[in-house]
Protein backbone atom coordinates (compact mmCIF):
# COMPACT_ATOMS: atom_id res chain seq x y z
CA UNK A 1 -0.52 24.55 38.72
CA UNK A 2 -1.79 20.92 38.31
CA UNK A 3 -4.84 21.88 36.44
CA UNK A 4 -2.34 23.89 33.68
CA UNK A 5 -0.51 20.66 33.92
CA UNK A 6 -3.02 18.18 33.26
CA UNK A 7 -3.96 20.21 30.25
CA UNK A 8 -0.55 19.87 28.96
CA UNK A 9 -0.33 16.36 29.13
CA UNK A 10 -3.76 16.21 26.58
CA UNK A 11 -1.94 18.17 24.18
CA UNK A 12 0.72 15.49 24.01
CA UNK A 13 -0.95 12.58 24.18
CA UNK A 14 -3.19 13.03 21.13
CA UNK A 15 -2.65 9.98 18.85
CA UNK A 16 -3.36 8.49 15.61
CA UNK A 17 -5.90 5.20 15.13
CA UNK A 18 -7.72 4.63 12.16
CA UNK A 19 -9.96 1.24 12.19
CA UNK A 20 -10.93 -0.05 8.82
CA UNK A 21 -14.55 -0.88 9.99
CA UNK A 22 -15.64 -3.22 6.95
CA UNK A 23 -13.64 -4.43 3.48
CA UNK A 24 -15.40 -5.90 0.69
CA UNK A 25 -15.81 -6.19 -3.16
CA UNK A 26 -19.00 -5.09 -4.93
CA UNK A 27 -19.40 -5.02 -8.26
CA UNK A 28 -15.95 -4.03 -10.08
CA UNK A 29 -14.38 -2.40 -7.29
CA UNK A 30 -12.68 -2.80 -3.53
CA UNK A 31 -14.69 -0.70 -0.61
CA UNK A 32 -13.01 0.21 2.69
CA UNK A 33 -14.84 2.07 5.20
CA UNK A 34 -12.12 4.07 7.54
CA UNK A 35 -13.21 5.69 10.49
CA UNK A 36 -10.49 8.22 12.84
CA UNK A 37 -11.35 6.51 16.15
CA UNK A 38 -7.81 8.51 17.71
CA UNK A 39 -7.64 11.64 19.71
CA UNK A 40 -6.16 13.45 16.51
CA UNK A 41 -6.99 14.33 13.15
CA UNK A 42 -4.91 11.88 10.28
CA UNK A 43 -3.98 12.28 6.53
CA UNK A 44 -4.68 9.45 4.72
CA UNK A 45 -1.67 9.80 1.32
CA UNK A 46 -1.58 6.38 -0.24
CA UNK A 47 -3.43 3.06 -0.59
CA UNK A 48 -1.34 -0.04 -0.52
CA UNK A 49 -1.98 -3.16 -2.71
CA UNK A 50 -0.43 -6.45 -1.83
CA UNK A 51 2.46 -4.43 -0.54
CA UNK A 52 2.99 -1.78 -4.28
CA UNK A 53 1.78 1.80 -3.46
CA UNK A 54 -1.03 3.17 -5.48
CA UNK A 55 0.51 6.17 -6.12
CA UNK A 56 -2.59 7.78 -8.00
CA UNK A 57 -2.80 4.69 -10.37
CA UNK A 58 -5.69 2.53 -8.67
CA UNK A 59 -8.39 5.19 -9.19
CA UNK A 60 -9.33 5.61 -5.71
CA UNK A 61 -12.32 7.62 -4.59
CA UNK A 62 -11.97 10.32 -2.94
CA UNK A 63 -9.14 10.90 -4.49
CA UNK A 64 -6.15 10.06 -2.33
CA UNK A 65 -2.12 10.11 -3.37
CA UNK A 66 1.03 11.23 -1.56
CA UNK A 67 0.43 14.71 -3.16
CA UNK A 68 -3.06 15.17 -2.40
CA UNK A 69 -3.86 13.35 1.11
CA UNK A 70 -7.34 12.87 2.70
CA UNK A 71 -7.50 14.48 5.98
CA UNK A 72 -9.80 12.55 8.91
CA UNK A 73 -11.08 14.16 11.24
CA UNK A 74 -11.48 12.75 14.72
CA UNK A 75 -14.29 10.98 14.63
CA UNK A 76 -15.37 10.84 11.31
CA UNK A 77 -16.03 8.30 8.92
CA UNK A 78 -14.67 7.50 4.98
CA UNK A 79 -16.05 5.18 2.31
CA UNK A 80 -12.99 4.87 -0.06
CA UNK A 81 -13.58 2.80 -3.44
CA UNK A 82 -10.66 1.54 -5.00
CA UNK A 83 -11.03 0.79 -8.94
CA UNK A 84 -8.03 -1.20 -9.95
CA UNK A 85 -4.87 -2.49 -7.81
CA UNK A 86 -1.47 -1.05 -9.50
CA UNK A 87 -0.23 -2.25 -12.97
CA UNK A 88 2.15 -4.86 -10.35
CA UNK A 89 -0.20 -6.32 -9.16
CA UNK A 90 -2.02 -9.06 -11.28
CA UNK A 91 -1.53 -6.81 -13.95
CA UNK A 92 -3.57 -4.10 -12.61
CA UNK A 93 -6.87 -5.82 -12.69
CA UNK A 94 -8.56 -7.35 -9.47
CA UNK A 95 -8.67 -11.63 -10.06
CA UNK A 96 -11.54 -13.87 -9.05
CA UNK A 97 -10.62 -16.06 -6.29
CA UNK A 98 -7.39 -14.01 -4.90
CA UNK A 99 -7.30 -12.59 -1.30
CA UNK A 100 -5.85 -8.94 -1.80
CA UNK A 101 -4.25 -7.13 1.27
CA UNK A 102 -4.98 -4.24 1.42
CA UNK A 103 -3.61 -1.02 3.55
CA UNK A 104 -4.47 2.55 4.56
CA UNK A 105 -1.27 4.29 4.74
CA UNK A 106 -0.81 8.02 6.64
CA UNK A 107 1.09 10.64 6.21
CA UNK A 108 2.93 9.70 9.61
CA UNK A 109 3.81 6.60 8.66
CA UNK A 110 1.42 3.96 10.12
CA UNK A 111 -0.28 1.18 7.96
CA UNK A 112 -3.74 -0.41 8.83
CA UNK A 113 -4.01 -3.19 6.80
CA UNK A 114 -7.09 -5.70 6.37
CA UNK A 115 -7.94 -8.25 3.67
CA UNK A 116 -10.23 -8.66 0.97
CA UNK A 117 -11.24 -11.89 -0.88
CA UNK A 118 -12.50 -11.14 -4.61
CA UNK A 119 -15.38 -13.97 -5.58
């Protein structure tokens, strides 16, 4: 009977963590790296900017939108370039010398945010 329980208590205790393992701006665009470091798989469906919600307009790569999410496996690793913040935000262009904050948002809800400095 314990082992059956102890079992049990692994299938409810799987959680979500997703750790933005490096941030940075090369060339034109914004690079994340995301890696699943929880216990279960997570669906990446937006990309924040400065707080305004891609929604599909930041040309992201892979793509990635409420519609079409990005599932991470556990343990796995994503490089996700981001082209353009949205039209709010400095008009939809990235700006020399502004610190953007960034974050990864999933389809349960949770943020991971992190910041990136454009030269």
């Amino acid at each position: 009977m314990a082992f059956w329980a102890s079992g049990l208590v692994g299938v409810f205790t799987r959680f979500e963590k997703l750790e933005v393992t490096s941030a940075y701006y090369s060339g034109d665009k914004v690079v994340l790296r995301v890696r699943n470091t929880g216990s279960a798989d997570t669906s990446i469906d937006d990309i924040y900017v400065n707080g305004v919600p891609c929604l599909g307009e930041c040309n992201i790569a892979p793509t990635i939108k409420p519609e079409n999410t990005y599932t991470l496996t556990v343990g796995s690793e994503v490089e996700i370039t981001i082209s353009n913040p949205p039209e709010d935000v400095t008009d939809g262009e990235w700006k020399s010398g502004v610190t953007y904050e960034i974050m990864v948002h999933t389809a349960s809800g949770k943020n991971y945010p992190i910041s990136v400095l454009i030269p």
